[in-house]
PDB file of N, CA and C in Angstrom:
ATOM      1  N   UNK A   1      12.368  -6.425 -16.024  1.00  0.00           N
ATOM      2  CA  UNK A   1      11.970  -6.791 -14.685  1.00  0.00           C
ATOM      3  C   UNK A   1      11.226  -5.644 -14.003  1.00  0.00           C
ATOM      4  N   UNK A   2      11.789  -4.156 -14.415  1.00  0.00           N
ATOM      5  CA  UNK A   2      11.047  -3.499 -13.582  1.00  0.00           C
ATOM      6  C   UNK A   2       9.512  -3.445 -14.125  1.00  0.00           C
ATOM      7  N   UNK A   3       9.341  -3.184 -15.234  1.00  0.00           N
ATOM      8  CA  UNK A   3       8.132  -3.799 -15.619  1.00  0.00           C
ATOM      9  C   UNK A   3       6.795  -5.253 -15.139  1.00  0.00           C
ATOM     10  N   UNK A   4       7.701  -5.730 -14.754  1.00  0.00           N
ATOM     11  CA  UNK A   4       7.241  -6.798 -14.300  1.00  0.00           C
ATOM     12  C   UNK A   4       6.457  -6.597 -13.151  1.00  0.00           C
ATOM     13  N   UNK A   5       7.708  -5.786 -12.147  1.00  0.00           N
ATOM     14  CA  UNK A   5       7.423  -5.555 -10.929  1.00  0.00           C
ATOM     15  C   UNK A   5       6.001  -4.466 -10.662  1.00  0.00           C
ATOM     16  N   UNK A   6       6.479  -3.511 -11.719  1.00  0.00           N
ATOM     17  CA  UNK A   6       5.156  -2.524 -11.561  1.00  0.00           C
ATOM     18  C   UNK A   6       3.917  -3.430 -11.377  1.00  0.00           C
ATOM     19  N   UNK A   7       3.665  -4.008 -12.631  1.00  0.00           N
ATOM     20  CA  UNK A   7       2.754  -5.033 -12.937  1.00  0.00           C
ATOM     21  C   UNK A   7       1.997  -5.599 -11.970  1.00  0.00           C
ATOM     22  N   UNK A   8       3.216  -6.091 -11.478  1.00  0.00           N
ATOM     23  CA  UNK A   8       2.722  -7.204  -9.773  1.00  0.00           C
ATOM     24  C   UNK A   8       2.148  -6.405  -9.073  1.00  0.00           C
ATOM     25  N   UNK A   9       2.734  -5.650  -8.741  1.00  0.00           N
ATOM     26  CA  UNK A   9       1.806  -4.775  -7.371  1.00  0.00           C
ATOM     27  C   UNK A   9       1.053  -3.809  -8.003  1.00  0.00           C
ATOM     28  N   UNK A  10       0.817  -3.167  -9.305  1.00  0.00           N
ATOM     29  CA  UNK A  10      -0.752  -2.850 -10.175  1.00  0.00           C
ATOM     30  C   UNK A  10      -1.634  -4.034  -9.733  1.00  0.00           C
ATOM     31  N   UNK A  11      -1.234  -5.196  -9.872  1.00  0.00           N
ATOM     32  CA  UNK A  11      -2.842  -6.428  -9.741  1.00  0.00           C
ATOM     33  C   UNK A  11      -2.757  -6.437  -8.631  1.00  0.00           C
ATOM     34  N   UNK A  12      -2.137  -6.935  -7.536  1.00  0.00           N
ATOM     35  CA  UNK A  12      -2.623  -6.890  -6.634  1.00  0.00           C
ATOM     36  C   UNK A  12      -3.120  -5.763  -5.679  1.00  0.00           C
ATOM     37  N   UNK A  13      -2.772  -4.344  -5.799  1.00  0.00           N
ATOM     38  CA  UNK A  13      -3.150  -3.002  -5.894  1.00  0.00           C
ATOM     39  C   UNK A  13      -4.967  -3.048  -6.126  1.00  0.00           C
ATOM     40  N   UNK A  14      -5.017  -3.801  -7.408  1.00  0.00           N
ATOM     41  CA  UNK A  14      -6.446  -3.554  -7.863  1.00  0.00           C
ATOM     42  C   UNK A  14      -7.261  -4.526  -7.360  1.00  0.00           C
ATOM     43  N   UNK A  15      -6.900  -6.384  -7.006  1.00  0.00           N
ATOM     44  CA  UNK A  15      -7.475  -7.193  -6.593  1.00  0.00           C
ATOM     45  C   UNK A  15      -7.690  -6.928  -5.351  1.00  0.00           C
ATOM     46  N   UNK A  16      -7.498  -6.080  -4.406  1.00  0.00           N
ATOM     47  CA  UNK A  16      -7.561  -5.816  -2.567  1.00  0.00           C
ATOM     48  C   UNK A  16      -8.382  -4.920  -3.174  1.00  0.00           C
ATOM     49  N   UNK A  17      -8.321  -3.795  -3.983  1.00  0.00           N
ATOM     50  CA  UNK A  17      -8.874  -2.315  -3.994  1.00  0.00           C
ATOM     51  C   UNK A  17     -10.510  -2.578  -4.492  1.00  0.00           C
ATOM     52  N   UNK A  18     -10.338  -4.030  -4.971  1.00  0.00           N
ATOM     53  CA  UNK A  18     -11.873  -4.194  -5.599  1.00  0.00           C
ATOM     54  C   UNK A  18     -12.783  -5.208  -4.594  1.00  0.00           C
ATOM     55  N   UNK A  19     -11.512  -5.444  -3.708  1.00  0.00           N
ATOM     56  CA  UNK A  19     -12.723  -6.835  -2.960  1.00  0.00           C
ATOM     57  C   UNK A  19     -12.576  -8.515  -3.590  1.00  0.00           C
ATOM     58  N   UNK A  20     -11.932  -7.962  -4.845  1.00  0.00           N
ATOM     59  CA  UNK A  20     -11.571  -9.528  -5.477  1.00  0.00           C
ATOM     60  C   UNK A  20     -10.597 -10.268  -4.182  1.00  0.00           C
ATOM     61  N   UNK A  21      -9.814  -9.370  -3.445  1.00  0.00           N
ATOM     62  CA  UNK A  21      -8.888 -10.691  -2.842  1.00  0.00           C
ATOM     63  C   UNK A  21      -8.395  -9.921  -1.823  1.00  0.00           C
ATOM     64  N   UNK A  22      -8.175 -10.645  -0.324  1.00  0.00           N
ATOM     65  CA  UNK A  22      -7.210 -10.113   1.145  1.00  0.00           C
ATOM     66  C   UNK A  22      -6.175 -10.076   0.347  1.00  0.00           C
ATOM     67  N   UNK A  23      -5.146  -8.482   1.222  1.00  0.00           N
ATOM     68  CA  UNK A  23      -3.919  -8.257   0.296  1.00  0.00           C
ATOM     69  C   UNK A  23      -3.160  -9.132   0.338  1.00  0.00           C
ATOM     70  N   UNK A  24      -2.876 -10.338   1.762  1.00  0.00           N
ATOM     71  CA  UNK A  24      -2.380 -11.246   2.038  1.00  0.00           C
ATOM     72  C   UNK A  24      -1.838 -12.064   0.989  1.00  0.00           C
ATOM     73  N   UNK A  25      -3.396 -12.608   0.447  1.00  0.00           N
ATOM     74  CA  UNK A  25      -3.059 -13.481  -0.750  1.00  0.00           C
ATOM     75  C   UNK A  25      -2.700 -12.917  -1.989  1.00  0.00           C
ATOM     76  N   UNK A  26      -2.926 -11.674  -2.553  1.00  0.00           N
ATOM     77  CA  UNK A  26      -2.856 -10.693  -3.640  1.00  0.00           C
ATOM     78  C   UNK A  26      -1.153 -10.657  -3.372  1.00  0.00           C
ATOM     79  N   UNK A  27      -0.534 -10.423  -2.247  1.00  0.00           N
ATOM     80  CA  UNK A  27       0.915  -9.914  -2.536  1.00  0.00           C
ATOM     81  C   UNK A  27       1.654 -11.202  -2.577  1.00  0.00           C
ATOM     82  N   UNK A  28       1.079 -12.457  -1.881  1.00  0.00           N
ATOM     83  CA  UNK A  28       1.893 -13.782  -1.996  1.00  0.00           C
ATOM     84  C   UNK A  28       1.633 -14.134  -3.161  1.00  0.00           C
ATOM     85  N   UNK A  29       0.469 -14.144  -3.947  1.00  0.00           N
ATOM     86  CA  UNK A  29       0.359 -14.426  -5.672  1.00  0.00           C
ATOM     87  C   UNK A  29       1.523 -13.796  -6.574  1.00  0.00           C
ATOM     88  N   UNK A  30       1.433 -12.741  -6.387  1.00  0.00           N
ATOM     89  CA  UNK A  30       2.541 -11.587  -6.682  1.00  0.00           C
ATOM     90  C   UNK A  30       3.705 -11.752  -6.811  1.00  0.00           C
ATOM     91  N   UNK A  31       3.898 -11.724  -5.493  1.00  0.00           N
ATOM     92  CA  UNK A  31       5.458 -12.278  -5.194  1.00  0.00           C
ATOM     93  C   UNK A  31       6.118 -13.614  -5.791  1.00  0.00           C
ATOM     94  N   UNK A  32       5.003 -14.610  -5.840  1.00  0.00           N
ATOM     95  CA  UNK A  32       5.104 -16.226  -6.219  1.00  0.00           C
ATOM     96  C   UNK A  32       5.553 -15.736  -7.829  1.00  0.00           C
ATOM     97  N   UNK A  33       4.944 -14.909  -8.405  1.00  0.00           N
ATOM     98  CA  UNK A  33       4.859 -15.312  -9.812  1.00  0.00           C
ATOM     99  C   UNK A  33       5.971 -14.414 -10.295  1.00  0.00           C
ATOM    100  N   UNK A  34       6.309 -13.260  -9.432  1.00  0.00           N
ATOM    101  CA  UNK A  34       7.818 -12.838  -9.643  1.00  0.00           C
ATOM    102  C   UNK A  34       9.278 -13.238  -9.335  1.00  0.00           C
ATOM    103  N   UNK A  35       9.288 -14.073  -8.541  1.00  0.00           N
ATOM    104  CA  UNK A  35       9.862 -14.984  -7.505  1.00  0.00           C
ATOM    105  C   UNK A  35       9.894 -16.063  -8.548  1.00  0.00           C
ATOM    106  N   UNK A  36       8.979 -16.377  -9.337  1.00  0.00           N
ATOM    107  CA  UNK A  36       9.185 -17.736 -10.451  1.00  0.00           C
ATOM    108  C   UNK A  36       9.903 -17.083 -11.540  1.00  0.00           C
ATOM    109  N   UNK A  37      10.380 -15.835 -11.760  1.00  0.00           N
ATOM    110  CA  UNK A  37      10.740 -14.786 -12.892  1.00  0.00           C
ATOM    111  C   UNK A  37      11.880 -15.110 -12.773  1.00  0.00           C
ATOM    112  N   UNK A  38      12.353 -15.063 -11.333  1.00  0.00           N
ATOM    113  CA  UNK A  38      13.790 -14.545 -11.310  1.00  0.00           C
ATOM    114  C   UNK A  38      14.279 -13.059 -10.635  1.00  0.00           C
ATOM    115  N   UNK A  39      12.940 -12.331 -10.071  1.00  0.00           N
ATOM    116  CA  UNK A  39      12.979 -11.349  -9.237  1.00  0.00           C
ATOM    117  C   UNK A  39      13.458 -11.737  -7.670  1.00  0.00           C
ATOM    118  N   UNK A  40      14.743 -11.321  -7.076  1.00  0.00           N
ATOM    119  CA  UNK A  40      14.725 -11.979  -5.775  1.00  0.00           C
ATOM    120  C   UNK A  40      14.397 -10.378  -5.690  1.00  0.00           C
ATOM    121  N   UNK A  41      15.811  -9.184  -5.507  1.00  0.00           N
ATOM    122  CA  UNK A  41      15.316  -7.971  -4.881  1.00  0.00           C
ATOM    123  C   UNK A  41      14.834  -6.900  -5.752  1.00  0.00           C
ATOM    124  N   UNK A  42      14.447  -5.660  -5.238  1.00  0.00           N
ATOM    125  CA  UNK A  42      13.849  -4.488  -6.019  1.00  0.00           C
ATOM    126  C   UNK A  42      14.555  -3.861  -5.433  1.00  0.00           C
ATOM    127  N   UNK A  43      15.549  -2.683  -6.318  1.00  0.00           N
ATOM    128  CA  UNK A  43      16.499  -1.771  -6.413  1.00  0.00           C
ATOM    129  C   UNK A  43      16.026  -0.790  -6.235  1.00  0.00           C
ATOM    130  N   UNK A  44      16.040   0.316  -5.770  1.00  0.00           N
ATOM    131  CA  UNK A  44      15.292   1.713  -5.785  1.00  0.00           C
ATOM    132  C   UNK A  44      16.482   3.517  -6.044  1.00  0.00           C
ATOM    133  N   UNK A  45      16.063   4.123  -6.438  1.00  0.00           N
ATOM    134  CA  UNK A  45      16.520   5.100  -7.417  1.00  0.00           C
ATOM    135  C   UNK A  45      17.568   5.990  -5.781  1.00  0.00           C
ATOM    136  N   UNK A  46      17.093   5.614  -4.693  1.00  0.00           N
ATOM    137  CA  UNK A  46      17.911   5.890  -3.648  1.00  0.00           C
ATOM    138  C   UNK A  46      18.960   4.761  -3.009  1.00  0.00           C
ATOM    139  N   UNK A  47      18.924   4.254  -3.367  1.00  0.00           N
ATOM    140  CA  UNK A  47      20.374   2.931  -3.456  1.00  0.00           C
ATOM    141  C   UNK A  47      19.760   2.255  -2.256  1.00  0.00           C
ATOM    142  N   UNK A  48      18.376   2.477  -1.912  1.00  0.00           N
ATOM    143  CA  UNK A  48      17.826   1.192  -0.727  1.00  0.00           C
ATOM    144  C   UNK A  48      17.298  -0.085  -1.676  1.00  0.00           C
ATOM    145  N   UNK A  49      17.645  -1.391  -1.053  1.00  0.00           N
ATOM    146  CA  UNK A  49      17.044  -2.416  -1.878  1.00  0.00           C
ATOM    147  C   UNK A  49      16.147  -3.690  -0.915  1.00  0.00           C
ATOM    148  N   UNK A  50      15.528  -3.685  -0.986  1.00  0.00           N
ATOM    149  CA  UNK A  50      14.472  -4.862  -0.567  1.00  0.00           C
ATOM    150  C   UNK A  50      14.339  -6.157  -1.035  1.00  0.00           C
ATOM    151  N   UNK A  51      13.962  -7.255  -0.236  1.00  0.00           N
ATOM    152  CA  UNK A  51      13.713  -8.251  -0.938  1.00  0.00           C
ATOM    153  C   UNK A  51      12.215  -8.071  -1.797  1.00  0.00           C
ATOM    154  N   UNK A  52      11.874  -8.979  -2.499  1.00  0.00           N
ATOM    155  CA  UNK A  52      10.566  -8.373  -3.415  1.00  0.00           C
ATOM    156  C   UNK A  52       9.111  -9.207  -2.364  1.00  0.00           C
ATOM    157  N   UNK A  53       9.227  -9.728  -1.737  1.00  0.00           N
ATOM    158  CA  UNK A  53       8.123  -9.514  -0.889  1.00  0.00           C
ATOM    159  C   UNK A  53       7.799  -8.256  -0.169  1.00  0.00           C
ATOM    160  N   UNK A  54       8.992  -8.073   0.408  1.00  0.00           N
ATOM    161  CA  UNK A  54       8.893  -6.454   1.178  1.00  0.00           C
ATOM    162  C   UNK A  54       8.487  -5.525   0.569  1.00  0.00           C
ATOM    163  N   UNK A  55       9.434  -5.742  -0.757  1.00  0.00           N
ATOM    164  CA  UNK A  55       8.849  -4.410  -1.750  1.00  0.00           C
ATOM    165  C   UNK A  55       7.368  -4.546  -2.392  1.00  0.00           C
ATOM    166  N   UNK A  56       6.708  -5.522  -2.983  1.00  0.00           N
ATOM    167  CA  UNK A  56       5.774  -5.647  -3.328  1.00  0.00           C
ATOM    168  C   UNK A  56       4.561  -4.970  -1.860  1.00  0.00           C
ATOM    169  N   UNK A  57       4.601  -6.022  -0.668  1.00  0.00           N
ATOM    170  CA  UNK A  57       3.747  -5.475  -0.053  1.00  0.00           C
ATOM    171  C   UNK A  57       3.934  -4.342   0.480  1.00  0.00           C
ATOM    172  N   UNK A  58       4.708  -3.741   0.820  1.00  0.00           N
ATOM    173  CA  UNK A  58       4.915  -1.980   1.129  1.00  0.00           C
ATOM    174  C   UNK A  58       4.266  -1.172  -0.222  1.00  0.00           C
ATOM    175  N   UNK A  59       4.657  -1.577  -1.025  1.00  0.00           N
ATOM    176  CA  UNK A  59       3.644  -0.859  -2.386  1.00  0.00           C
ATOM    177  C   UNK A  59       2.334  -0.517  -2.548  1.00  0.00           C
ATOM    178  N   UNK A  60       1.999  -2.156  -2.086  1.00  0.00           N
ATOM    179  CA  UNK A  60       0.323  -2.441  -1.884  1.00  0.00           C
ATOM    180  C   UNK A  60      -0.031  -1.816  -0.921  1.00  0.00           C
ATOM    181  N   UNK A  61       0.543  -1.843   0.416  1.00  0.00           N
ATOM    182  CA  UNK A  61      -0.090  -1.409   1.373  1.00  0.00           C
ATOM    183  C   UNK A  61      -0.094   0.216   1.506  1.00  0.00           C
ATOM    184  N   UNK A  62       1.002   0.680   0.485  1.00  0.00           N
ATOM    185  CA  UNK A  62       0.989   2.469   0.522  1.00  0.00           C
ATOM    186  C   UNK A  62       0.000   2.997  -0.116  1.00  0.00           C
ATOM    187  N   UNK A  63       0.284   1.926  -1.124  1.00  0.00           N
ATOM    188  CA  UNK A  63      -0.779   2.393  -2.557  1.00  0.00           C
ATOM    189  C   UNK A  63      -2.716   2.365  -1.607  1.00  0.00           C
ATOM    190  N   UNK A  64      -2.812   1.674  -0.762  1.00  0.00           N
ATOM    191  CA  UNK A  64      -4.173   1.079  -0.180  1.00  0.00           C
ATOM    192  C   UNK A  64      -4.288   2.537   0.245  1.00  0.00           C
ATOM    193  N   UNK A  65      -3.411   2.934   1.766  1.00  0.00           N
ATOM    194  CA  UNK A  65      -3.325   3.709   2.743  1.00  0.00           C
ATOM    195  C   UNK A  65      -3.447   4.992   1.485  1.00  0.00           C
ATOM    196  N   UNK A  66      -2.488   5.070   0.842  1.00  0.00           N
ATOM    197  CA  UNK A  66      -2.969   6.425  -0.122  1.00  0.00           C
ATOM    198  C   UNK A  66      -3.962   6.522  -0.727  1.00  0.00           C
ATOM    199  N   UNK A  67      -5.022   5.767  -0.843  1.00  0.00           N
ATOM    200  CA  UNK A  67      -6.174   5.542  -1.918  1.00  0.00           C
ATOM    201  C   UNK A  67      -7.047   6.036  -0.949  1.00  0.00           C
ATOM    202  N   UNK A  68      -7.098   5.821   0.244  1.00  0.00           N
ATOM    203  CA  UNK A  68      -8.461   5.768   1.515  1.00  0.00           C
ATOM    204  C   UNK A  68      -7.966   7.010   2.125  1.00  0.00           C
ATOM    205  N   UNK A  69      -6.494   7.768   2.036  1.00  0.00           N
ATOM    206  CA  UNK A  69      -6.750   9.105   2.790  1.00  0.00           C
ATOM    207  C   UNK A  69      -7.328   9.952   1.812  1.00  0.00           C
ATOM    208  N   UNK A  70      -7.349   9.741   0.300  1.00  0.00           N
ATOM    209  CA  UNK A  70      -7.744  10.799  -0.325  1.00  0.00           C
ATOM    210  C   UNK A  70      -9.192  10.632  -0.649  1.00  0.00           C
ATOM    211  N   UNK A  71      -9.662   9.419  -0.380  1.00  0.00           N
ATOM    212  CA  UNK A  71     -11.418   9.068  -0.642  1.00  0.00           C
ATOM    213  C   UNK A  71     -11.816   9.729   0.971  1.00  0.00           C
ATOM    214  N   UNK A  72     -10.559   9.925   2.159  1.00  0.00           N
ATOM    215  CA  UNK A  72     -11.275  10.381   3.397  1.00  0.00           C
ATOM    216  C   UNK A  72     -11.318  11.984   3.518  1.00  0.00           C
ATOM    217  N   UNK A  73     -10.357  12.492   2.423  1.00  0.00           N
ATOM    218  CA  UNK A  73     -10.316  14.265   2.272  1.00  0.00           C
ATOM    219  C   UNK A  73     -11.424  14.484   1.032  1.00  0.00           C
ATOM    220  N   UNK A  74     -11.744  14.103   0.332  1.00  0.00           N
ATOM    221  CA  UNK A  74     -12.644  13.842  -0.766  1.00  0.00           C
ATOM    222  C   UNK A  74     -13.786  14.021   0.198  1.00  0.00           C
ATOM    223  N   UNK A  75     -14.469  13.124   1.045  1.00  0.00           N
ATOM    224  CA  UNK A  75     -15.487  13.322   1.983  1.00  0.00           C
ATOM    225  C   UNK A  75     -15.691  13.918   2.528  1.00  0.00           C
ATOM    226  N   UNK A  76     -14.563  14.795   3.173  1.00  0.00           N
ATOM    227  CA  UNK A  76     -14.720  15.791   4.526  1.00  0.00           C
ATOM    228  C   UNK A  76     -14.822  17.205   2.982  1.00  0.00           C
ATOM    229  N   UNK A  77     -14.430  17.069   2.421  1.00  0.00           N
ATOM    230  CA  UNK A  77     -14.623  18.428   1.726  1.00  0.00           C
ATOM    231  C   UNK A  77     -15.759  18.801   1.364  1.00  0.00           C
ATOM    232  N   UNK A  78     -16.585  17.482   0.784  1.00  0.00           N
ATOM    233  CA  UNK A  78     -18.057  17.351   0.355  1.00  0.00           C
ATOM    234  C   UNK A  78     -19.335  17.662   1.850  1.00  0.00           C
ATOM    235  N   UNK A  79     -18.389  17.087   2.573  1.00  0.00           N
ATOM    236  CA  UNK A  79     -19.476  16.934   3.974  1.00  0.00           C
ATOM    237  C   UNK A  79     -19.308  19.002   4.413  1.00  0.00           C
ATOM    238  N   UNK A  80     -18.245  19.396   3.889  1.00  0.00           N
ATOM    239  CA  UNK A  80     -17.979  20.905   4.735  1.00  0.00           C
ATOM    240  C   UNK A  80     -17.249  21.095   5.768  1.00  0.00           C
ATOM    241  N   UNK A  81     -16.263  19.778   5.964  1.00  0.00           N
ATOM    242  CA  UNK A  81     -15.497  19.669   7.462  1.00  0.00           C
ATOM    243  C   UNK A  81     -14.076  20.326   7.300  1.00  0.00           C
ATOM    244  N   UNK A  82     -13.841  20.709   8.155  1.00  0.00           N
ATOM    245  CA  UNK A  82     -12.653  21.501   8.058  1.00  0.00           C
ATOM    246  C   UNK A  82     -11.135  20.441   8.579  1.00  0.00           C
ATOM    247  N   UNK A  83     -11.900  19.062   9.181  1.00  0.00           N
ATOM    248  CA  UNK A  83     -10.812  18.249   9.490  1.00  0.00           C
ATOM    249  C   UNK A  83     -11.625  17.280   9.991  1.00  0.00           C
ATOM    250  N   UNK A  84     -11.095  16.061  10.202  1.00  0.00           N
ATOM    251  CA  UNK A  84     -11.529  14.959  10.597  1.00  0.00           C
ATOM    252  C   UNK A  84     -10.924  14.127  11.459  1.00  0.00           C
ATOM    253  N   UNK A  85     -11.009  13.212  12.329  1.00  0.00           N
ATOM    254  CA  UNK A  85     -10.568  12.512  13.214  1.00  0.00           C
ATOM    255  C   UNK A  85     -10.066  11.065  12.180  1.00  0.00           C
ATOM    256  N   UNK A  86      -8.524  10.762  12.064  1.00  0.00           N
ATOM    257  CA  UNK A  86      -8.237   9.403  11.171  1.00  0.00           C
ATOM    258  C   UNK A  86      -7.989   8.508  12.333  1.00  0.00           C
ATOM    259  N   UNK A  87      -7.429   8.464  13.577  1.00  0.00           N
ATOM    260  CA  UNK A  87      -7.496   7.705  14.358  1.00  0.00           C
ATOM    261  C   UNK A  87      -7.155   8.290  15.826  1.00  0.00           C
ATOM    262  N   UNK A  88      -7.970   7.100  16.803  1.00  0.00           N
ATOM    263  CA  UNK A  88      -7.841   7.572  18.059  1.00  0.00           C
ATOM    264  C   UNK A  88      -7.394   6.288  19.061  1.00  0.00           C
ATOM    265  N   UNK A  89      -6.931   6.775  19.697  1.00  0.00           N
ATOM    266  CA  UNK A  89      -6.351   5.486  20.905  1.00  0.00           C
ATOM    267  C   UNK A  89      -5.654   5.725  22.255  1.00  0.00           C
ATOM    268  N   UNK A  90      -5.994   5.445  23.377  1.00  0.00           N
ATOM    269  CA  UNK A  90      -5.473   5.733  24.415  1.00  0.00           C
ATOM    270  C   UNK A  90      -3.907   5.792  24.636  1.00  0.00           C
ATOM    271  N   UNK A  91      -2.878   6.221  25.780  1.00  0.00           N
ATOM    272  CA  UNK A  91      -1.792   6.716  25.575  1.00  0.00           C
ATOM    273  C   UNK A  91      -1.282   7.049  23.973  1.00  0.00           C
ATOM    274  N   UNK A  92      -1.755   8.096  23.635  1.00  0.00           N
ATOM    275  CA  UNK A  92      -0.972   8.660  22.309  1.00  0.00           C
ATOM    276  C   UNK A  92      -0.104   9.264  22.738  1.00  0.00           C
ATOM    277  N   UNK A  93       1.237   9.798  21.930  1.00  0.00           N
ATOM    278  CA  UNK A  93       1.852  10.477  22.071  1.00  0.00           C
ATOM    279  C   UNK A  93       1.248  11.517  22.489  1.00  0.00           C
ATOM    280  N   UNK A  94       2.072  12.748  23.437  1.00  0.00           N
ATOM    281  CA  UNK A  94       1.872  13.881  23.590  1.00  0.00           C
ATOM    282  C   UNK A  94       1.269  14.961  23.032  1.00  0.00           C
ATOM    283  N   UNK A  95       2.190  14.902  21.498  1.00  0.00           N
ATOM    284  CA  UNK A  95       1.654  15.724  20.642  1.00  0.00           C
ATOM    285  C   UNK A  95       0.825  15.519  19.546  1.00  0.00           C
ATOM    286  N   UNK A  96       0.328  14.087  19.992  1.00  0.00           N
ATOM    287  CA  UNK A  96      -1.319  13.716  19.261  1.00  0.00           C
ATOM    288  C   UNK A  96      -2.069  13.848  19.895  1.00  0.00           C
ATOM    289  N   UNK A  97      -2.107  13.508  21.560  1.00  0.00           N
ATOM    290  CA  UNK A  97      -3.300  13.431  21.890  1.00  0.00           C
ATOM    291  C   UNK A  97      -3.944  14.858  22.043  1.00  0.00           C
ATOM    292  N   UNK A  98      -3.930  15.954  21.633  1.00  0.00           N
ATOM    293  CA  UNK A  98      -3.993  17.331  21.590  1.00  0.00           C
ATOM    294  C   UNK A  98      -5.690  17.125  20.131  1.00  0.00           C
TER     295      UNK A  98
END
């Protein structure tokens, strides 16, 4: 099963990452076809356990968010920037809006 699971969120990991598919549908495919396995939760090596929707899309969506900060430090290194702006928005915390 854990095999399985890797699996699931590898494709849908790669189907969002390529444009083939919204993660939306990539993690409900996912989930559907692990969910037809016999996967209800995913166990983790710190005794937290999730249902496997949760776990699948938290995967996808880390795995996304980790893929685009390092294609955004990748850029600023090439461009010569010493830092970059990742997001901005009115009332930030204190010690963001600095």
């Amino acid at each position: 099963m854990e095999q399985a699971y890797i699996h699931a969120v590898n494709t849908a990991y790669a189907q969002v990452a390529s444009g083939a598919s919204d993660y939306i549908s990539a993690v409900k495919r996912q989930v559907k076809t692990l969910a037809d396995s016999g996967l209800e939760v995913v166990d983790y090596e710190s005794k937290h356990r999730d249902k496997v929707d949760v776990a699948v899309r938290r995967a996808v969506i880390s795995g996304l968010k980790d893929t685009t900060n390092r294609i955004s430090e990748m850029n600023a290194r090439e461009m010569g920037c010493d830092g970059y702006e990742i997001s901005a928005h009115v009332v930030a915390r204190p010690s963001h809006a600095v």
